[in-house]
Structures are given as structure tokens and as C-alpha cells.
PDB file of N, CA and C in Angstrom:
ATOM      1  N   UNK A   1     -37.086 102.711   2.064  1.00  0.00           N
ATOM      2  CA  UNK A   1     -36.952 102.879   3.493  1.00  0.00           C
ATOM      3  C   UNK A   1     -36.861 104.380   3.778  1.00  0.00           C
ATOM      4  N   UNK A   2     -37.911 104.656   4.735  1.00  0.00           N
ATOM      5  CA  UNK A   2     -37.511 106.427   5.204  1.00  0.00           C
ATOM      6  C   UNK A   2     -36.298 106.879   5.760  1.00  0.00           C
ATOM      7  N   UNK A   3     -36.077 108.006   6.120  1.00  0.00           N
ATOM      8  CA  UNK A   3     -35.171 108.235   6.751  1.00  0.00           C
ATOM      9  C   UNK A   3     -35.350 107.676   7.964  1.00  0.00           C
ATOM     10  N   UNK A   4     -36.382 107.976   9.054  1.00  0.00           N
ATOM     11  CA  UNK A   4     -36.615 107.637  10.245  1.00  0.00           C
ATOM     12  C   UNK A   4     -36.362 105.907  10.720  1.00  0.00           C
ATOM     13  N   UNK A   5     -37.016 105.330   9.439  1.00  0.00           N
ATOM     14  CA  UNK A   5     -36.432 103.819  10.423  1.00  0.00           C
ATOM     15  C   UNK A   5     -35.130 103.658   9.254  1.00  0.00           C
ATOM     16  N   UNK A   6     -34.264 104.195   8.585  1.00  0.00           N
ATOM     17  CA  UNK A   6     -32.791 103.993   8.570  1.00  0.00           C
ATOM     18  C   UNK A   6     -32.258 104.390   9.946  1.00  0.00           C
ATOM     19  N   UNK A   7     -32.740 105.367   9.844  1.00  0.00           N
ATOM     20  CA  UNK A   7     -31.699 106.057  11.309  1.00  0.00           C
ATOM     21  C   UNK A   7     -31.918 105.019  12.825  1.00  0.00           C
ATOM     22  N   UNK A   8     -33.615 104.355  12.975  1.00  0.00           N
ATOM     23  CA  UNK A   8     -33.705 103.912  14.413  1.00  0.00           C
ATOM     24  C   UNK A   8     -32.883 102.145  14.285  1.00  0.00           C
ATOM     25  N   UNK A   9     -32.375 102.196  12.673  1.00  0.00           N
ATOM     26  CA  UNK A   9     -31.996 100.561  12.503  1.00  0.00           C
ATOM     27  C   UNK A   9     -30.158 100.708  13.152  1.00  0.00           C
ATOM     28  N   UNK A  10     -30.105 102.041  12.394  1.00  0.00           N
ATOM     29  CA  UNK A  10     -28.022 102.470  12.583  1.00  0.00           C
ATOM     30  C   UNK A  10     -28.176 102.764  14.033  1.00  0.00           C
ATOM     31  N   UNK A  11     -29.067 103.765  14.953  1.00  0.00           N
ATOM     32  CA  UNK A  11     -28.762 104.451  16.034  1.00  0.00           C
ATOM     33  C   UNK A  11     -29.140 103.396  17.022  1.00  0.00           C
ATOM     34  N   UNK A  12     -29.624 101.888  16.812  1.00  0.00           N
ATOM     35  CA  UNK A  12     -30.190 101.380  17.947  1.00  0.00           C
ATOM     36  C   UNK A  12     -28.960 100.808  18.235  1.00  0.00           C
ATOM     37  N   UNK A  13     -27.758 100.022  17.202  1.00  0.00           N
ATOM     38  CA  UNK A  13     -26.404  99.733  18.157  1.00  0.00           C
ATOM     39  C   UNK A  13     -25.399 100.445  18.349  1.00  0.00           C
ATOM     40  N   UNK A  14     -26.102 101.631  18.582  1.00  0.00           N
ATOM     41  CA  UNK A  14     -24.880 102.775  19.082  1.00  0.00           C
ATOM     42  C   UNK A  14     -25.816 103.608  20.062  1.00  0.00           C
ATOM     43  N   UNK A  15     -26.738 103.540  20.875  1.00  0.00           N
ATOM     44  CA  UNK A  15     -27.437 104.318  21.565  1.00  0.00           C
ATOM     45  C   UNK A  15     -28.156 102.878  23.017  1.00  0.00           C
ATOM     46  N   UNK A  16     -27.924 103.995  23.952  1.00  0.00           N
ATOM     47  CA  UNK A  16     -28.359 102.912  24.884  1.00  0.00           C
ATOM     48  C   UNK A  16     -26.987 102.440  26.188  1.00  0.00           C
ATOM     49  N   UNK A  17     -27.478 102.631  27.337  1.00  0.00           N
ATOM     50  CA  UNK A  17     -27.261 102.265  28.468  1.00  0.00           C
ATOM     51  C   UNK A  17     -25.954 101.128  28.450  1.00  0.00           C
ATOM     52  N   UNK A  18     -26.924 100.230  27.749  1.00  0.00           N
ATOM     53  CA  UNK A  18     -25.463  98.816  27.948  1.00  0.00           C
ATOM     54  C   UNK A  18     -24.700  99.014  26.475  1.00  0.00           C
ATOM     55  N   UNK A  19     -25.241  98.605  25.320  1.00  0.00           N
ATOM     56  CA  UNK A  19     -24.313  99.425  24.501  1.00  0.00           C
ATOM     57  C   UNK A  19     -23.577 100.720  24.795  1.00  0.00           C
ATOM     58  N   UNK A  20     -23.770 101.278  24.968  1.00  0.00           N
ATOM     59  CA  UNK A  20     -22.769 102.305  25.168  1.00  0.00           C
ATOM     60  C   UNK A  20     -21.648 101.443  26.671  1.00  0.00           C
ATOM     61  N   UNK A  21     -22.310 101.204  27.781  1.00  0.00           N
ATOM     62  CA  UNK A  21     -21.271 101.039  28.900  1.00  0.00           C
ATOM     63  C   UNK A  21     -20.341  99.871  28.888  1.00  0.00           C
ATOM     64  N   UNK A  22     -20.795  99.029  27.384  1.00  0.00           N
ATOM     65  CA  UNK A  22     -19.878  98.111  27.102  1.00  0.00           C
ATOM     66  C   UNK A  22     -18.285  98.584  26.211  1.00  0.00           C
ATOM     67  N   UNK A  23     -18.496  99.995  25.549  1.00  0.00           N
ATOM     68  CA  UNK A  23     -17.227 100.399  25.253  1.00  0.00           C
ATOM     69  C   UNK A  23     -16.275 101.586  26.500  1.00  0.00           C
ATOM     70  N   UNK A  24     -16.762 101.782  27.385  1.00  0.00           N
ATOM     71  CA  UNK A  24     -15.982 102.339  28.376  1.00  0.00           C
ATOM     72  C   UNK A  24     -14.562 101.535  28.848  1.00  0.00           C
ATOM     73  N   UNK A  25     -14.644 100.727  29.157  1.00  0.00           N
ATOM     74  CA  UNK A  25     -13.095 100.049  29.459  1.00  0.00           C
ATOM     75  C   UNK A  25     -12.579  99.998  27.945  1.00  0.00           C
ATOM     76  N   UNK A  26     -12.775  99.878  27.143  1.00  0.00           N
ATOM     77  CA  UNK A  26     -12.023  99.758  25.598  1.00  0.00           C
ATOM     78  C   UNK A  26     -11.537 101.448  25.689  1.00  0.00           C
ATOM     79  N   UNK A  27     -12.323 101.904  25.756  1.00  0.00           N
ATOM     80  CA  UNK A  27     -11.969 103.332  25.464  1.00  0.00           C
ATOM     81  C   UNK A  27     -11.033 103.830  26.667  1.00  0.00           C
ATOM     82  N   UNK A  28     -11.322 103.294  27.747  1.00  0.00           N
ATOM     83  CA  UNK A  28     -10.239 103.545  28.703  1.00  0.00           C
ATOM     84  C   UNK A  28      -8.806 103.144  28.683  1.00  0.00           C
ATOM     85  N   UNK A  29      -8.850 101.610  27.912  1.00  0.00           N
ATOM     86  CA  UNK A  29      -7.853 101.380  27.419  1.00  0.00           C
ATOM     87  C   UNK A  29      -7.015 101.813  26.612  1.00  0.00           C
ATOM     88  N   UNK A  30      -7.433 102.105  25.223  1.00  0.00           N
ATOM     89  CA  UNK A  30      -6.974 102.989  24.781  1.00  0.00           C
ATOM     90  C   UNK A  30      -6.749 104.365  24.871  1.00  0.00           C
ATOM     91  N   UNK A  31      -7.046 105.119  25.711  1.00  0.00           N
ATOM     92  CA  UNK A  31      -7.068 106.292  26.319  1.00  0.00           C
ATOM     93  C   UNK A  31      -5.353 106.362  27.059  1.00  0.00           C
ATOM     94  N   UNK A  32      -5.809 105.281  27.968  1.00  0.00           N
ATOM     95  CA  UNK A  32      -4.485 104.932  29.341  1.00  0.00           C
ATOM     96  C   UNK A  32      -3.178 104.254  28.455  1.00  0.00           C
ATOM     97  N   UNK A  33      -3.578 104.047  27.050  1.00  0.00           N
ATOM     98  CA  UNK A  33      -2.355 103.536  26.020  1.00  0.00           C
ATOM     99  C   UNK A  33      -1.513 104.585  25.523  1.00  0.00           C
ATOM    100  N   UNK A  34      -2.528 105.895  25.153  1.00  0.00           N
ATOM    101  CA  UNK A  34      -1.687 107.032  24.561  1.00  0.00           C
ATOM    102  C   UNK A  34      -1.367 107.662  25.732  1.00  0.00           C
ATOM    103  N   UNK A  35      -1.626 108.083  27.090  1.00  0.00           N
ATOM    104  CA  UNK A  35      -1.085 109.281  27.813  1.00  0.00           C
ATOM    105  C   UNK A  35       0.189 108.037  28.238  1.00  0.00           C
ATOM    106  N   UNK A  36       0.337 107.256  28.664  1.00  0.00           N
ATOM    107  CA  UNK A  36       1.487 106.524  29.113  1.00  0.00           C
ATOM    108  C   UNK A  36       2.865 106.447  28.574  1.00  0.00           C
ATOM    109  N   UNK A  37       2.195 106.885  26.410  1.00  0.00           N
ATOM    110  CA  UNK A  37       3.081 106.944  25.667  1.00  0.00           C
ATOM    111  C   UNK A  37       3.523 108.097  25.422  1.00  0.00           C
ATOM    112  N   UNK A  38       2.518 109.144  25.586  1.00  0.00           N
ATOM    113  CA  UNK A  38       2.935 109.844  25.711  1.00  0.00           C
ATOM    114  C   UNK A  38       4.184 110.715  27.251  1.00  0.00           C
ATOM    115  N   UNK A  39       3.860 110.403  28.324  1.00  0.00           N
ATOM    116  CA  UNK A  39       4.673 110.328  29.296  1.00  0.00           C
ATOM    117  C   UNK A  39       6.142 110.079  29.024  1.00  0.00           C
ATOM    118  N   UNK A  40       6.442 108.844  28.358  1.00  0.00           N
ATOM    119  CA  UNK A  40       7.516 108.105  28.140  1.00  0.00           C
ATOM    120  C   UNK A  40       7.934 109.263  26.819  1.00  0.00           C
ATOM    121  N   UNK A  41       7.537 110.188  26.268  1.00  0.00           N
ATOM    122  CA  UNK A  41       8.694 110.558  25.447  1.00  0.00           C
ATOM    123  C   UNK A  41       8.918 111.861  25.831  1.00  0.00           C
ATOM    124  N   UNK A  42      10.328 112.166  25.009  1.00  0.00           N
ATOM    125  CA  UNK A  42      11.242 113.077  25.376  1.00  0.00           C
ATOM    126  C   UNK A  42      10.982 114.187  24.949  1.00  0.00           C
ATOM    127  N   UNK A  43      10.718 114.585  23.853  1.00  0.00           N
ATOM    128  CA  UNK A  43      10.074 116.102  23.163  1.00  0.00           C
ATOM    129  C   UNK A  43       8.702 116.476  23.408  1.00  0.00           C
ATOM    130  N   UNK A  44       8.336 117.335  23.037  1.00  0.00           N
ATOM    131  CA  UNK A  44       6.850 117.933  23.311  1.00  0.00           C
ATOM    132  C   UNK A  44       5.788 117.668  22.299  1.00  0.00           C
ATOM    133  N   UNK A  45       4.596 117.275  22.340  1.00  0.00           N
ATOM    134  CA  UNK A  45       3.911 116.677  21.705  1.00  0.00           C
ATOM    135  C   UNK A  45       3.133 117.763  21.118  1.00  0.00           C
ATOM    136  N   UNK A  46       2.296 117.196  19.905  1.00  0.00           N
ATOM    137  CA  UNK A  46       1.188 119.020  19.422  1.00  0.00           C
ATOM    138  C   UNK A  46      -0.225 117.737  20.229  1.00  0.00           C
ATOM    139  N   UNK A  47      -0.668 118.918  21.181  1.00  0.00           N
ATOM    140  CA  UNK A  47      -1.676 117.902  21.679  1.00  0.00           C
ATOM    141  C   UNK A  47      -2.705 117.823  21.223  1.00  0.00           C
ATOM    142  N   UNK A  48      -3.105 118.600  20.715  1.00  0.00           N
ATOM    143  CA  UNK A  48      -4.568 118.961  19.758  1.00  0.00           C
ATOM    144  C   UNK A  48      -4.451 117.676  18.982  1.00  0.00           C
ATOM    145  N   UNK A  49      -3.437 117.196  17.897  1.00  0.00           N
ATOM    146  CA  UNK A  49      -2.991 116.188  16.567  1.00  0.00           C
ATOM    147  C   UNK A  49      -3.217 114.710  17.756  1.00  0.00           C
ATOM    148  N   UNK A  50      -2.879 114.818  18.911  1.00  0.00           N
ATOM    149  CA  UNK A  50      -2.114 113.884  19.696  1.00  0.00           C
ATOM    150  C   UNK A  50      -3.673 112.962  20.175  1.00  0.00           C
ATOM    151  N   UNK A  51      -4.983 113.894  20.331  1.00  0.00           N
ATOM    152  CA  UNK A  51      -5.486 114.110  21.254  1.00  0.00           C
ATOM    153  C   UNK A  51      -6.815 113.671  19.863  1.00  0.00           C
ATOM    154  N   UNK A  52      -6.940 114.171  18.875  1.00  0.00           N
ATOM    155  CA  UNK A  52      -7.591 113.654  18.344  1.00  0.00           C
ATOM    156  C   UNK A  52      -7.298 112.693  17.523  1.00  0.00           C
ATOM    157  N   UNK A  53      -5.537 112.310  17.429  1.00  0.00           N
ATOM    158  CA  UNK A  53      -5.777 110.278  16.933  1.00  0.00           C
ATOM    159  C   UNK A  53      -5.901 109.524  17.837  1.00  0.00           C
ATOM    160  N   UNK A  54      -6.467 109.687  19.300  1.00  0.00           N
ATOM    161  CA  UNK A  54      -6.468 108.648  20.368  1.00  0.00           C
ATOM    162  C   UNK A  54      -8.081 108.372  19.803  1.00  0.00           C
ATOM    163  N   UNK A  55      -8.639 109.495  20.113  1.00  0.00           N
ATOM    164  CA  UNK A  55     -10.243 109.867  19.605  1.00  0.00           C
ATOM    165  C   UNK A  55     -10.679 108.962  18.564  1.00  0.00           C
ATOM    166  N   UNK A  56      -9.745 109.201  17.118  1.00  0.00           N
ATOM    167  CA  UNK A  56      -9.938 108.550  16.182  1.00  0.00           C
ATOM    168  C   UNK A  56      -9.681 107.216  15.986  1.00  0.00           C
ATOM    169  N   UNK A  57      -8.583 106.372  16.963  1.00  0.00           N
ATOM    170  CA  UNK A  57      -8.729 105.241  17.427  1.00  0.00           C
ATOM    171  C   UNK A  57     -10.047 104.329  17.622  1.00  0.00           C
ATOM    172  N   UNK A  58     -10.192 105.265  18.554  1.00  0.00           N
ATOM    173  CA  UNK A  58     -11.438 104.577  19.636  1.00  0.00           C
ATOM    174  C   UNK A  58     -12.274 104.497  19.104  1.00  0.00           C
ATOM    175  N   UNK A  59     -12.790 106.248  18.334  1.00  0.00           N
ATOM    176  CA  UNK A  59     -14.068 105.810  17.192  1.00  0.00           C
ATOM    177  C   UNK A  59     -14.071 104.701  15.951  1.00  0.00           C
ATOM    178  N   UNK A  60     -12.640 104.182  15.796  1.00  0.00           N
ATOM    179  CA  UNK A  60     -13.181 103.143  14.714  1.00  0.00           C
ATOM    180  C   UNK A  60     -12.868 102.416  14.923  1.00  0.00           C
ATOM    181  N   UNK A  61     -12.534 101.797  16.159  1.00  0.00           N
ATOM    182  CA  UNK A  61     -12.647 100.363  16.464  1.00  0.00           C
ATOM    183  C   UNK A  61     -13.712 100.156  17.358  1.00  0.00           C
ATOM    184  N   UNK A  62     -14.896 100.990  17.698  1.00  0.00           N
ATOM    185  CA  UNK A  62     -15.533 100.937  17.986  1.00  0.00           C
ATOM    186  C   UNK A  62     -16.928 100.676  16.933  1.00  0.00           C
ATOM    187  N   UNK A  63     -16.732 101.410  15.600  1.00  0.00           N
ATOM    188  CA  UNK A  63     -17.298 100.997  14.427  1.00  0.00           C
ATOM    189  C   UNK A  63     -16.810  99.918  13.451  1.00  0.00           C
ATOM    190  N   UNK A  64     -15.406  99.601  13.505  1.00  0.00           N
ATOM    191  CA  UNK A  64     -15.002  98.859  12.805  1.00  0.00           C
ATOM    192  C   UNK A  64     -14.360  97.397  13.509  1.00  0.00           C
ATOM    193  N   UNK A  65     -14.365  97.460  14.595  1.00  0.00           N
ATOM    194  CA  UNK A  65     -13.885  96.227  15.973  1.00  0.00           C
ATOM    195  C   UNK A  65     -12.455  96.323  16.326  1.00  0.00           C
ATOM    196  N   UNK A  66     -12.171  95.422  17.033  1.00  0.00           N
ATOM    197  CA  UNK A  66     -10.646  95.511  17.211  1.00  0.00           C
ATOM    198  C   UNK A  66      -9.685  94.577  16.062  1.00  0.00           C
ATOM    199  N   UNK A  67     -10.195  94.162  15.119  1.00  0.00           N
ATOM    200  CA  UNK A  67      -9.560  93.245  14.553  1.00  0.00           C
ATOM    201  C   UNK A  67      -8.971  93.902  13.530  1.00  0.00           C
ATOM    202  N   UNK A  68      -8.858  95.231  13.574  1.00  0.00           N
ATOM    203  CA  UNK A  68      -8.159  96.295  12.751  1.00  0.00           C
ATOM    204  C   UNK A  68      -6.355  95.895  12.630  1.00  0.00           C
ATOM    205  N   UNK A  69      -5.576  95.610  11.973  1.00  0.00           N
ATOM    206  CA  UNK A  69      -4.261  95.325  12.366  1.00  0.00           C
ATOM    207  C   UNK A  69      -3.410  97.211  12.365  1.00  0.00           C
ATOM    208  N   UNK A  70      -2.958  97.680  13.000  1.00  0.00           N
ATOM    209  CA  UNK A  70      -2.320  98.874  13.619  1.00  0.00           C
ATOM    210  C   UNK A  70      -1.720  99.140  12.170  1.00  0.00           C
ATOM    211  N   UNK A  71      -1.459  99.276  11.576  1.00  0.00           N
ATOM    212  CA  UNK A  71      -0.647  99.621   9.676  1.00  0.00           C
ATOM    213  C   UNK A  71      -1.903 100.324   8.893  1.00  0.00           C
ATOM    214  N   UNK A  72      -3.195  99.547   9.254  1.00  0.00           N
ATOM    215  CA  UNK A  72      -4.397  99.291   8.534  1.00  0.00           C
ATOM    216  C   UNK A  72      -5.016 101.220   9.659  1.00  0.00           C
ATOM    217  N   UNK A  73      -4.912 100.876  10.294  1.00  0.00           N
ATOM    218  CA  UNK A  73      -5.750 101.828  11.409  1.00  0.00           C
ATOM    219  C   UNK A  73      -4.736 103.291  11.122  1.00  0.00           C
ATOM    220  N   UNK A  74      -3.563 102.931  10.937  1.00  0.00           N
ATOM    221  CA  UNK A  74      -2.818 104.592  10.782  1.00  0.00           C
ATOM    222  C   UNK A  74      -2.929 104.558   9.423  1.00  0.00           C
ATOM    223  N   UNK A  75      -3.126 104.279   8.493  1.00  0.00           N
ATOM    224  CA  UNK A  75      -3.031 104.367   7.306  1.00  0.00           C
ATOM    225  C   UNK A  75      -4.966 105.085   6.892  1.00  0.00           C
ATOM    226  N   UNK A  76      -5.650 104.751   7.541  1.00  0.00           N
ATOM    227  CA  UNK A  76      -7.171 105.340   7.876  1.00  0.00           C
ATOM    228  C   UNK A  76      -7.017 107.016   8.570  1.00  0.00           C
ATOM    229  N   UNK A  77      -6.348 106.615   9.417  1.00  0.00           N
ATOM    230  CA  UNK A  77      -6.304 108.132  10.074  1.00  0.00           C
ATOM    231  C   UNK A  77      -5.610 108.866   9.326  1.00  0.00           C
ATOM    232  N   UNK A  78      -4.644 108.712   8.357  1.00  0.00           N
ATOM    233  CA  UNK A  78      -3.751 109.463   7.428  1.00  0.00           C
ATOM    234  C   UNK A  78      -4.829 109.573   6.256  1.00  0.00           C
ATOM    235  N   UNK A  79      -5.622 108.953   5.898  1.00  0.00           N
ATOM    236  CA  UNK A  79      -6.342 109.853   4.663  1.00  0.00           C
ATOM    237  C   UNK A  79      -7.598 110.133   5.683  1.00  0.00           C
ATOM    238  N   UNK A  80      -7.904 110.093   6.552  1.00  0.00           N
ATOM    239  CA  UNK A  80      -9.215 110.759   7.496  1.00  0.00           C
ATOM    240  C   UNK A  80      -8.341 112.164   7.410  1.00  0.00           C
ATOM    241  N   UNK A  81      -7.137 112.673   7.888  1.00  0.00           N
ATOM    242  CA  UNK A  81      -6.373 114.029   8.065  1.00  0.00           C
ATOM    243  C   UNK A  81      -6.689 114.448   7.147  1.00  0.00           C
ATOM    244  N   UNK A  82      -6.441 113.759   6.040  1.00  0.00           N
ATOM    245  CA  UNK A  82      -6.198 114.372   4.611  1.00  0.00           C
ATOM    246  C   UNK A  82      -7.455 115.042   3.896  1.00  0.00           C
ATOM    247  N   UNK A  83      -8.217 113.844   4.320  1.00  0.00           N
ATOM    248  CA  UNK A  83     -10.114 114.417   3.402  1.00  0.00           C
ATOM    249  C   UNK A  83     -11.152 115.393   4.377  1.00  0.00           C
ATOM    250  N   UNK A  84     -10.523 115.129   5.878  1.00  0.00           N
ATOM    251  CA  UNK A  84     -11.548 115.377   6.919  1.00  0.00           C
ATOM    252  C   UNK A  84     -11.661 117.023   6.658  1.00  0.00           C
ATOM    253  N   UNK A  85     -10.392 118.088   6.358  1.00  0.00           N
ATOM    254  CA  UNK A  85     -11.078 119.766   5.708  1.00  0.00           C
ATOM    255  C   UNK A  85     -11.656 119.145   4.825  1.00  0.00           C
ATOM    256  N   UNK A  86     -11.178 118.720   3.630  1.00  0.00           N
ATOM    257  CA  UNK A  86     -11.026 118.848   2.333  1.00  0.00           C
ATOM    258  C   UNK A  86     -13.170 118.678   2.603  1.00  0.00           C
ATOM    259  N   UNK A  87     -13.666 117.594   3.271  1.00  0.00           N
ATOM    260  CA  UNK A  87     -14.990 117.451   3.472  1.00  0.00           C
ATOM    261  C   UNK A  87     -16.421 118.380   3.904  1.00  0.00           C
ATOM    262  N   UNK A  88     -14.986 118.764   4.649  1.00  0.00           N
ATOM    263  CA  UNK A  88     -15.766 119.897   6.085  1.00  0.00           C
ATOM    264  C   UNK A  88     -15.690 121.384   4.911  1.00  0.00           C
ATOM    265  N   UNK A  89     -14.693 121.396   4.272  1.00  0.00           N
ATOM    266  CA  UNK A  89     -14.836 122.737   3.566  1.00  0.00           C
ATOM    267  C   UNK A  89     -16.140 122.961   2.407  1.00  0.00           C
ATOM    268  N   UNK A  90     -17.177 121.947   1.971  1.00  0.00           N
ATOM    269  CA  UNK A  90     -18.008 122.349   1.048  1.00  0.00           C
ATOM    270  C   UNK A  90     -19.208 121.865   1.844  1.00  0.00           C
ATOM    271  N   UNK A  91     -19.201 122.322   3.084  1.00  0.00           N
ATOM    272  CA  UNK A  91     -20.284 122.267   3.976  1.00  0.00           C
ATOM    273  C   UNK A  91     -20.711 123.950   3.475  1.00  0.00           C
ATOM    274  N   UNK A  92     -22.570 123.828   3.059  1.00  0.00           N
ATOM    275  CA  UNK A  92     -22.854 125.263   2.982  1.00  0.00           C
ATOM    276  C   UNK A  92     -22.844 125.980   4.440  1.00  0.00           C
ATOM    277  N   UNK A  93     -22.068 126.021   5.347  1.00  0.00           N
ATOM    278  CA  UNK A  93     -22.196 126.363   6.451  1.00  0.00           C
ATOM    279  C   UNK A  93     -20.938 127.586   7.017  1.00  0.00           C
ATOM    280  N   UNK A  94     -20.891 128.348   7.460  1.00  0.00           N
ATOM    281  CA  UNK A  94     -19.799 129.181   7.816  1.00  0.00           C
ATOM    282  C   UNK A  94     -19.397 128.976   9.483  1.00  0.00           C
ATOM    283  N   UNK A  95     -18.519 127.930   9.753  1.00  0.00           N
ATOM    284  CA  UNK A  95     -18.497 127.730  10.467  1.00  0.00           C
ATOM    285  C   UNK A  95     -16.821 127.966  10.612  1.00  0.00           C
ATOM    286  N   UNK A  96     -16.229 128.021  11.989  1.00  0.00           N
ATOM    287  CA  UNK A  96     -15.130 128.190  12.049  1.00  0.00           C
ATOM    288  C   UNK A  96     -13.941 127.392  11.462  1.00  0.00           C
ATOM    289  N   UNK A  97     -14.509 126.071  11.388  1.00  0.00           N
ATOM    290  CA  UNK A  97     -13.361 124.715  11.433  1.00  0.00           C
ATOM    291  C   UNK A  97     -14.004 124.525   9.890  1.00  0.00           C
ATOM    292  N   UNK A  98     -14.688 125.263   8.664  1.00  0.00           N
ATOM    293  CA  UNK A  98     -14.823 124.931   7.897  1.00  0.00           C
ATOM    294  C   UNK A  98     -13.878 126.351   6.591  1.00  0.00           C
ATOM    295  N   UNK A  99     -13.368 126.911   7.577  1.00  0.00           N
ATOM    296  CA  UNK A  99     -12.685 128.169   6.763  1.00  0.00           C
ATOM    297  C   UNK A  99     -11.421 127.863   6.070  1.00  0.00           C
ATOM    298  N   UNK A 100     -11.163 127.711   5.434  1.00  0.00           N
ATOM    299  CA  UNK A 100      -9.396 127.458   5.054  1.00  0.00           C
ATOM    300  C   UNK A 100      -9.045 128.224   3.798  1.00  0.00           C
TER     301      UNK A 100
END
């Protein structure tokens, strides 16, 4: 298989009008889940960390569904933290977010 029809077989259920406008309320949901929680607490949050596990939510239950159980989903985002330099750093690329 070429590259070209791998890519038009992966990009056709993630590209597109109704696919795509069928995850907007999910993503809103979860969106309107973290600022609410966030609201409700008392100390100051690092929003950058805060801001991309809502992100990282959404992106994999959007690839992986909702039938993720919440133990299973933070336990993903804790080695995504962990590998996501470790990945980005042997990119031949000199890019800012690849320096460490």
C-alpha cells in the first residue's frame, strides 16, 4: 500500500464537514468540564499543564472513544508527559519545543 491511499484510508474519518461537526459538543463538553473545575478550586493552576490535559482528553477520546475508564485515560497522559520531549527531542529538526 502507498503512502497516499494509507493516508486517504486514516484521513477520511477524521476530515470532513460532518465528521468533524459531530465532535464539537463532546469537545465542548469536555472543555466546559475542566474550566468549571477549574473555577471551583482554591490555588492557582499552571495553565499551560492545565490547558493541554483538557486537549489531551479530547484528542483521545476522540481517537480512542469514550469508553476509556478515567484511571486508564490519566495513566496515558502520564506516560504521553513523560515520552512526548523524550520523542520530540530526536526530531532532526531545531525547533524550539525540541531543545532540552
Amino acid at each position: 500500500m502507498d503512502h497516499k491511499t494509507a493516508y486517504r484510508i486514516m484521513a477520511s474519518s477524521l476530515n470532513g464537514y460532518e465528521i468533524l461537526s459531530k465532535h464539537v459538543s463532546f469537545i465542548d463538553e469536555i472543555m466546559s468540564k475542566g474550566l468549571e473545575e477549574w473555577s471551583t478550586m482554591k490555588e492557582p493552576i499552571e495553565l499551560l499543564s492545565e490547558i493541554g490535559s483538557l486537549l489531551f482528553k479530547a484528542i483521545v477520546r476522540i481517537f480512542l472513544g469514550n469508553e476509556i475508564p478515567i484511571p486508564t485515560l490519566n495513566k496515558l497522559e502520564a506516560m504521553y508527559k513523560h515520552l512526548g520531549p523524550a520523542i520530540l527531542s530526536i526530531l532532526p529538526y531545531d525547533l524550539p519545543v525540541t531543545q532540552g
